[in-house]
Each structure stands twice: as structure tokens, then as C-alpha cells.
N, C-alpha and C. Protein backbone atom coordinates (compact mmCIF):
# COMPACT_ATOMS: atom_id res chain seq x y z
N UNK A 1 -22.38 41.53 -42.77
CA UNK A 1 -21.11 41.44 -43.46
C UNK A 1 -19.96 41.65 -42.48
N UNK A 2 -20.12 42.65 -41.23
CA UNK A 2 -19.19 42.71 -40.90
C UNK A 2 -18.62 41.97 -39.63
N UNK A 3 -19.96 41.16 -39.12
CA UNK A 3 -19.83 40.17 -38.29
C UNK A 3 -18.95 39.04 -39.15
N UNK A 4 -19.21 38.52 -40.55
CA UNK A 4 -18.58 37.43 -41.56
C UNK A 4 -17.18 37.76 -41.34
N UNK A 5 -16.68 39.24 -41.31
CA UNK A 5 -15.38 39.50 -41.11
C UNK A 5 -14.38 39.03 -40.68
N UNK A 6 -15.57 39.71 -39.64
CA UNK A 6 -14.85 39.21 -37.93
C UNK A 6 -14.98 37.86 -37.37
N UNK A 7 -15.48 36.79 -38.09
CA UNK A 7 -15.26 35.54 -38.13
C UNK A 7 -14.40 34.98 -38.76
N UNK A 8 -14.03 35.15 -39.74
CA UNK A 8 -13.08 35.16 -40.46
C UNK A 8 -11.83 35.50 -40.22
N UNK A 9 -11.28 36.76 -39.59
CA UNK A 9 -10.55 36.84 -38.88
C UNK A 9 -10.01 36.10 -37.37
N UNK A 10 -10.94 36.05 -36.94
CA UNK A 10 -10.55 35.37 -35.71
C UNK A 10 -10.48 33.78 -35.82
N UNK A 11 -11.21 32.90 -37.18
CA UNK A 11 -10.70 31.90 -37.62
C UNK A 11 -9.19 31.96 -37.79
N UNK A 12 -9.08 32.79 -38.56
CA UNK A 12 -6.96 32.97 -39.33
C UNK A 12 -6.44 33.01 -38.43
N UNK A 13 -6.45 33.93 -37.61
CA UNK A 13 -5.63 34.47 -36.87
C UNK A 13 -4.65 32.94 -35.80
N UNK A 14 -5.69 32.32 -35.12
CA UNK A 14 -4.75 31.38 -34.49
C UNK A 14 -3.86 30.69 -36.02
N UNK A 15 -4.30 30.39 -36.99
CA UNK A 15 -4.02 29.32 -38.05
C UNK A 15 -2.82 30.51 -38.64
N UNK A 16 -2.90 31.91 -38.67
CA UNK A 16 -1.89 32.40 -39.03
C UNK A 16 -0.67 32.31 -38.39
N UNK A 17 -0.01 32.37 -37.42
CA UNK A 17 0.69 32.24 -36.18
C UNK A 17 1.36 30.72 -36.40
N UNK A 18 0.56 29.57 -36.79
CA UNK A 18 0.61 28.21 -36.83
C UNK A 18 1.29 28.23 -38.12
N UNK A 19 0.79 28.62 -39.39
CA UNK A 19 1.31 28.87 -40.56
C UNK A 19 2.61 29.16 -40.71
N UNK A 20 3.01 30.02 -40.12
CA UNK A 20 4.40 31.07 -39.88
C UNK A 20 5.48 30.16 -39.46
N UNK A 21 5.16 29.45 -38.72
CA UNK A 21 5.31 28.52 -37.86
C UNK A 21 6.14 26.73 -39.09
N UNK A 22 5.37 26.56 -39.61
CA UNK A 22 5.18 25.58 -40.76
C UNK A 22 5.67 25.87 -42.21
N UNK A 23 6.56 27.05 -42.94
CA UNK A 23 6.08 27.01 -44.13
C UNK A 23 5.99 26.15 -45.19
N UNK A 24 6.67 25.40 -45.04
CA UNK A 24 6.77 23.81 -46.30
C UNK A 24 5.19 23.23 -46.42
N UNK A 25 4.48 23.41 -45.37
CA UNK A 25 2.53 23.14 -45.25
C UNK A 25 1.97 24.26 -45.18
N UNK A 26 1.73 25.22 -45.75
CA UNK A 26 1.11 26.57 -45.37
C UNK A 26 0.03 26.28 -46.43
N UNK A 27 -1.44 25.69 -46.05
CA UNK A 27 -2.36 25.67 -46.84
C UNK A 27 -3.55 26.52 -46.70
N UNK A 28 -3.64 27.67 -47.87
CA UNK A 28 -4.47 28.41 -47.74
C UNK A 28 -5.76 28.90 -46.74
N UNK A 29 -5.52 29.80 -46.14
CA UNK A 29 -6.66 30.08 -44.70
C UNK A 29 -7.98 29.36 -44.59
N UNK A 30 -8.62 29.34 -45.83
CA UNK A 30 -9.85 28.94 -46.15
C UNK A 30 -9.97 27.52 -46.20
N UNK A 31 -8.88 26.80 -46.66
CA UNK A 31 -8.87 25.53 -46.58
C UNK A 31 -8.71 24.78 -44.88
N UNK A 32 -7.90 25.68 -44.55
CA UNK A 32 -7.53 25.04 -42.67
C UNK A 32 -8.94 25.35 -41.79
N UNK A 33 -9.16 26.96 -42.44
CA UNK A 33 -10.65 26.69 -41.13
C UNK A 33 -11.72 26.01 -42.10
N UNK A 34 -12.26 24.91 -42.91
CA UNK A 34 -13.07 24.34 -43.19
C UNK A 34 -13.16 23.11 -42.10
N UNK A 35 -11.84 23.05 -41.99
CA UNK A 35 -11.81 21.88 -40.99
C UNK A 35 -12.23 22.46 -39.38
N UNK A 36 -11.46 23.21 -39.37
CA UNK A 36 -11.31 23.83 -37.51
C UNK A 36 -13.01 23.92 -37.46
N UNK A 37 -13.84 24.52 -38.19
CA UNK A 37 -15.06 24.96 -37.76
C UNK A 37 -15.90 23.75 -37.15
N UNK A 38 -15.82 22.51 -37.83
CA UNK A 38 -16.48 21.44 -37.16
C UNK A 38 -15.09 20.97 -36.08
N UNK A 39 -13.94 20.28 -36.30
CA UNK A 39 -13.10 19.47 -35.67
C UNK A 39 -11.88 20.54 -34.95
N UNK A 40 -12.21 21.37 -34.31
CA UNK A 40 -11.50 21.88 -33.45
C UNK A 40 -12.25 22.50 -32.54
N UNK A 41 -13.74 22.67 -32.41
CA UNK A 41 -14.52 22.53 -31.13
C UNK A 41 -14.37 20.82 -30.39
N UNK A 42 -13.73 21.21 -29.36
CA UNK A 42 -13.74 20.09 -28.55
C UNK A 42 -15.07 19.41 -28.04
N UNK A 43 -15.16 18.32 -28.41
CA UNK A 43 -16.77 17.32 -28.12
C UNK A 43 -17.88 17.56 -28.48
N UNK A 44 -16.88 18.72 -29.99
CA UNK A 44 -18.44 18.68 -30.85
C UNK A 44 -18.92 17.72 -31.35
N UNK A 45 -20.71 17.23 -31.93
CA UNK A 45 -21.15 16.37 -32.31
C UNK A 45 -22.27 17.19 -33.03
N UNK A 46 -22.44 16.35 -34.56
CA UNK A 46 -23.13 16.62 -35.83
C UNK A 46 -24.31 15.85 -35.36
N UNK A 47 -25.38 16.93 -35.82
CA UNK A 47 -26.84 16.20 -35.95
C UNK A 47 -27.06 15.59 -37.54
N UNK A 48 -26.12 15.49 -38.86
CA UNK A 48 -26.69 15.36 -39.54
C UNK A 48 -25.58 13.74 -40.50
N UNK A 49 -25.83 13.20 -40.84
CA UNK A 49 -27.57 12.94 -40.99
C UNK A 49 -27.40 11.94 -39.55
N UNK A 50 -26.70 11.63 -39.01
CA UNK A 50 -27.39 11.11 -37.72
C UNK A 50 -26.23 12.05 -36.19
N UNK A 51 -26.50 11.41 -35.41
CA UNK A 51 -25.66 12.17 -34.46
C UNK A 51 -24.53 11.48 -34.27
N UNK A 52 -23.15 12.20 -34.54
CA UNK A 52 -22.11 11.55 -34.62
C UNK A 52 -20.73 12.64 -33.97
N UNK A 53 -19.92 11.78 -33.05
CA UNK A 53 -19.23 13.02 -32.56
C UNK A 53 -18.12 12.89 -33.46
N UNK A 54 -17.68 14.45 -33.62
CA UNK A 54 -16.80 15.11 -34.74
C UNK A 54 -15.22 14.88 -34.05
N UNK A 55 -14.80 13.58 -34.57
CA UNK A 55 -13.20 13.51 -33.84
C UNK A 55 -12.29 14.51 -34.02
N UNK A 56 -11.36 15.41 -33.47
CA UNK A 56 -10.31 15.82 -32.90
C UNK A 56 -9.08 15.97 -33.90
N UNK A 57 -8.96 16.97 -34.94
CA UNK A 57 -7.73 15.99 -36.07
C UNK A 57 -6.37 16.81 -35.99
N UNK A 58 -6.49 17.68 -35.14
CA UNK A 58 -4.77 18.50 -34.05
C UNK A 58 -4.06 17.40 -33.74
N UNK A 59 -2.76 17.05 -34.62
CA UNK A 59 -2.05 16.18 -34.04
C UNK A 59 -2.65 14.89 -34.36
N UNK A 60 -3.04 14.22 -34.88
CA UNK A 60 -3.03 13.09 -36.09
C UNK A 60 -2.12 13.21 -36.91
N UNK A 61 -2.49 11.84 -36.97
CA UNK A 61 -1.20 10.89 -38.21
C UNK A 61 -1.12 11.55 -39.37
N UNK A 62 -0.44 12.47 -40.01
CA UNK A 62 -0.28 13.42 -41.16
C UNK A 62 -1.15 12.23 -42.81
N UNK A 63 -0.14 11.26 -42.16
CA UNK A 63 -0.39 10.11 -43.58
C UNK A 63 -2.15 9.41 -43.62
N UNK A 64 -2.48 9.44 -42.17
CA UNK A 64 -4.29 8.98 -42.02
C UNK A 64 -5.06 10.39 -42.20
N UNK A 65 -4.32 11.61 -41.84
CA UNK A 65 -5.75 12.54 -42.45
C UNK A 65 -5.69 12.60 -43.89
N UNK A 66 -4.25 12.62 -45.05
CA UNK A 66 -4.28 12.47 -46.06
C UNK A 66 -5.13 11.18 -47.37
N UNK A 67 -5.13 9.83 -46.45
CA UNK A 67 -5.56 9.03 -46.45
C UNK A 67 -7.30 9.05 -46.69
N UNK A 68 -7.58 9.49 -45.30
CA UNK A 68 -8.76 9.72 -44.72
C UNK A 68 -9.60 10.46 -45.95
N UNK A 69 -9.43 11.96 -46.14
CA UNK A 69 -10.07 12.74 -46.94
C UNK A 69 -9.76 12.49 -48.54
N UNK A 70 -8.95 11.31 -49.29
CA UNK A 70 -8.87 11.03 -50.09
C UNK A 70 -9.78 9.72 -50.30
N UNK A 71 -9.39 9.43 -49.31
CA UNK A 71 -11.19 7.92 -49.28
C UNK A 71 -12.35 8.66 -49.28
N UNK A 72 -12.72 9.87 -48.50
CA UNK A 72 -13.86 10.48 -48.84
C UNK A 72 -14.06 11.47 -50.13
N UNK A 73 -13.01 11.70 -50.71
CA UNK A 73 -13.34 12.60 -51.80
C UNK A 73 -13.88 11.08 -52.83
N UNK A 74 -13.25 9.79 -52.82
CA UNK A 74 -13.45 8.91 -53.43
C UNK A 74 -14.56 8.52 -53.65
N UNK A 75 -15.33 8.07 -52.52
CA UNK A 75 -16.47 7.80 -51.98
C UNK A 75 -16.51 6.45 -51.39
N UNK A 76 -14.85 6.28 -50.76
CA UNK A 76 -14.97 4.81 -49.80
C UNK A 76 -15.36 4.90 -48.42
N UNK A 77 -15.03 6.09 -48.24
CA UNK A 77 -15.93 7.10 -46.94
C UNK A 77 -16.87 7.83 -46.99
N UNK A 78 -17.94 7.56 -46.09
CA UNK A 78 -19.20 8.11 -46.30
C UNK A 78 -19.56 9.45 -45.08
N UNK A 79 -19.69 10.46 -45.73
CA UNK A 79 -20.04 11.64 -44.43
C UNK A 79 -20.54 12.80 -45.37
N UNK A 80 -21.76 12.98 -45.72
CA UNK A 80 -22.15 13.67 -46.83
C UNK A 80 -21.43 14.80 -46.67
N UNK A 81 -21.40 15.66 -45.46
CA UNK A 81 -20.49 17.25 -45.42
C UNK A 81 -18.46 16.79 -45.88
N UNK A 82 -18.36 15.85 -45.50
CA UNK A 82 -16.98 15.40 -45.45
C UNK A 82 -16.57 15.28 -47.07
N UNK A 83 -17.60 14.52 -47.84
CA UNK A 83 -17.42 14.10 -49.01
C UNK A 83 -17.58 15.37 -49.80
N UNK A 84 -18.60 16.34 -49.32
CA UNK A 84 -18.86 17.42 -50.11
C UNK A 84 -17.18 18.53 -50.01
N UNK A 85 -16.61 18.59 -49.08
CA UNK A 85 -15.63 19.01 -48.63
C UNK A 85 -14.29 18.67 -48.86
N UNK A 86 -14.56 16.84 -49.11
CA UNK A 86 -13.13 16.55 -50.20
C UNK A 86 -12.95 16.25 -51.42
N UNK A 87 -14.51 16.74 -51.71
CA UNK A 87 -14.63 16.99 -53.02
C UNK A 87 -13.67 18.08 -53.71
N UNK A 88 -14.15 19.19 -53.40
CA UNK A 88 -13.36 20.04 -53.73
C UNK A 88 -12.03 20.27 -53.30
N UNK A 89 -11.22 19.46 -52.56
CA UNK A 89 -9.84 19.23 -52.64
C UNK A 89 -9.05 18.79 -53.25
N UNK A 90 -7.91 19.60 -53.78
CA UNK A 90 -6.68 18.74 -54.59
C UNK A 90 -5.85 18.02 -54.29
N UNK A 91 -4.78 17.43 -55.06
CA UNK A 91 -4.07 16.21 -54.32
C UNK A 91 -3.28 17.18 -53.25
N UNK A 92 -2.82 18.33 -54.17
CA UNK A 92 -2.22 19.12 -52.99
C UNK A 92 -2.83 19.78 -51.51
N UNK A 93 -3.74 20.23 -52.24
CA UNK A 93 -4.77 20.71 -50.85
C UNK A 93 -4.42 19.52 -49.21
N UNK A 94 -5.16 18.64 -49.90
CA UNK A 94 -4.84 16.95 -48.92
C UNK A 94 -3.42 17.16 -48.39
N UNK A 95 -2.86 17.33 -48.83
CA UNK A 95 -1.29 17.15 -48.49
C UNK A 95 -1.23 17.97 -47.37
N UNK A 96 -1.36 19.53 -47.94
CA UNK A 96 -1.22 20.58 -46.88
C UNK A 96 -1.81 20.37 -46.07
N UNK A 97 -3.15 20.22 -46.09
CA UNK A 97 -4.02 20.35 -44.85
C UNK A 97 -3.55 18.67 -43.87
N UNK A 98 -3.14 18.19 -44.37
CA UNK A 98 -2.80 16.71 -43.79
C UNK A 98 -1.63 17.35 -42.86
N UNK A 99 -0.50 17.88 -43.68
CA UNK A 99 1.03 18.46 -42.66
C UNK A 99 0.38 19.54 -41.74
N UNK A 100 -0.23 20.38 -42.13
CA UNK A 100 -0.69 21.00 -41.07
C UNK A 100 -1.51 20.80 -40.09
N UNK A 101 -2.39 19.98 -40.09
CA UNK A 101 -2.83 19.14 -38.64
C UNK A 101 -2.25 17.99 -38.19
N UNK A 102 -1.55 17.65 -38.60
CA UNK A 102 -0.50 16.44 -38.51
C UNK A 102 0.69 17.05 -37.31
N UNK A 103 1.04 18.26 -37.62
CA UNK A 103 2.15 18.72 -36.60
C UNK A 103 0.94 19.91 -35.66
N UNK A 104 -0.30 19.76 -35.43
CA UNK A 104 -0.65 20.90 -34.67
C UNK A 104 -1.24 19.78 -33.36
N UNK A 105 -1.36 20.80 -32.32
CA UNK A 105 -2.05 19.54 -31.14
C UNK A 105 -3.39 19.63 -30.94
């Protein structure tokens, strides 16, 4: 539990700072590191279901990540973790999390 913490924390913490930073996009902690955990390791790549490297979304087109995760909550995009992930996003969620990696590098 107290290792979960301390992951958790040290997820926020850069995204808090960034937040502060942004408030008109300040989308809930939990929602920003869903993303950071796969797409903010640099040249990470997913074994599942095939091997695919995890693009970079710091500083993208605000309007293509909004885009993007609304085709996958749809199902015009296919990435089973992606789809499972914009599943549970709202129109707003999308928004925020779109302005906030949209202005980060």
C-alpha cells in the first residue's frame, strides 16, 4: 500500500506543478497519469496485443488528441487498453486531457 502511495505521488507531483500552471485544463490527477504511465516513458513499446511503440502525446495537436481518444472511445480506433481507457472518458474529460497535453512538451 505504501509503495501505491508513493507512486502515486510521484505520478502528481510533476502533473501538479503543470496543472498550476494551466487552470482553464486542470483535469483531474488520475485522469493525466493514465496517460503519462504508458506515453510519457520515452520509446516505450506495448507487448500487447502485438508490439507497438507507444507515441509521445507532450505537445500534440490539442484538437488530434481530442479527436484521437474520441475515435477510440467510438470504436473507429482500435487499441484494446486505449479503447478500454476512452471508454470511460467524458466529453469533458477528452477536452481536458487534450489542453493539457496539447500545451505540455
Amino acid at each position: 500500500m505504501l509503495a501505491r502511495t508513493l507512486l502515486a505521488v510521484a505520478l502528481a507531483a510533476p502533473c501538479g506543478a503543470a496543472l498550476a500552471q494551466k487552470p482553464a485544463a486542470a483535469p483531474t490527477h488520475d485522469k493525466v497519469s493514465m496517460c503519462i504511465g504508458c506515453h510519457g516513458i520515452p520509446g516505450y513499446k506495448t507487448a500487447y496485443p502485438l508490439v507497438y511503440h507507444v507515441p509521445k502525446i507532450g505537445g500534440q495537436n490539442a484538437a488530434y488528441l481530442a479527436n484521437a481518444l474520441k475515435a477510440y472511445r467510438a470504436g473507429e480506433r482500435w487499441h484494446p487498453s486505449m479503447r478500454g481507457i476512452a471508454a470511460s472518458l467524458s466529453d469533458q474529460d477528452i477536452e481536458d486531457i487534450a489542453a493539457y497535453y496539447g500545451g505540455s512538451k
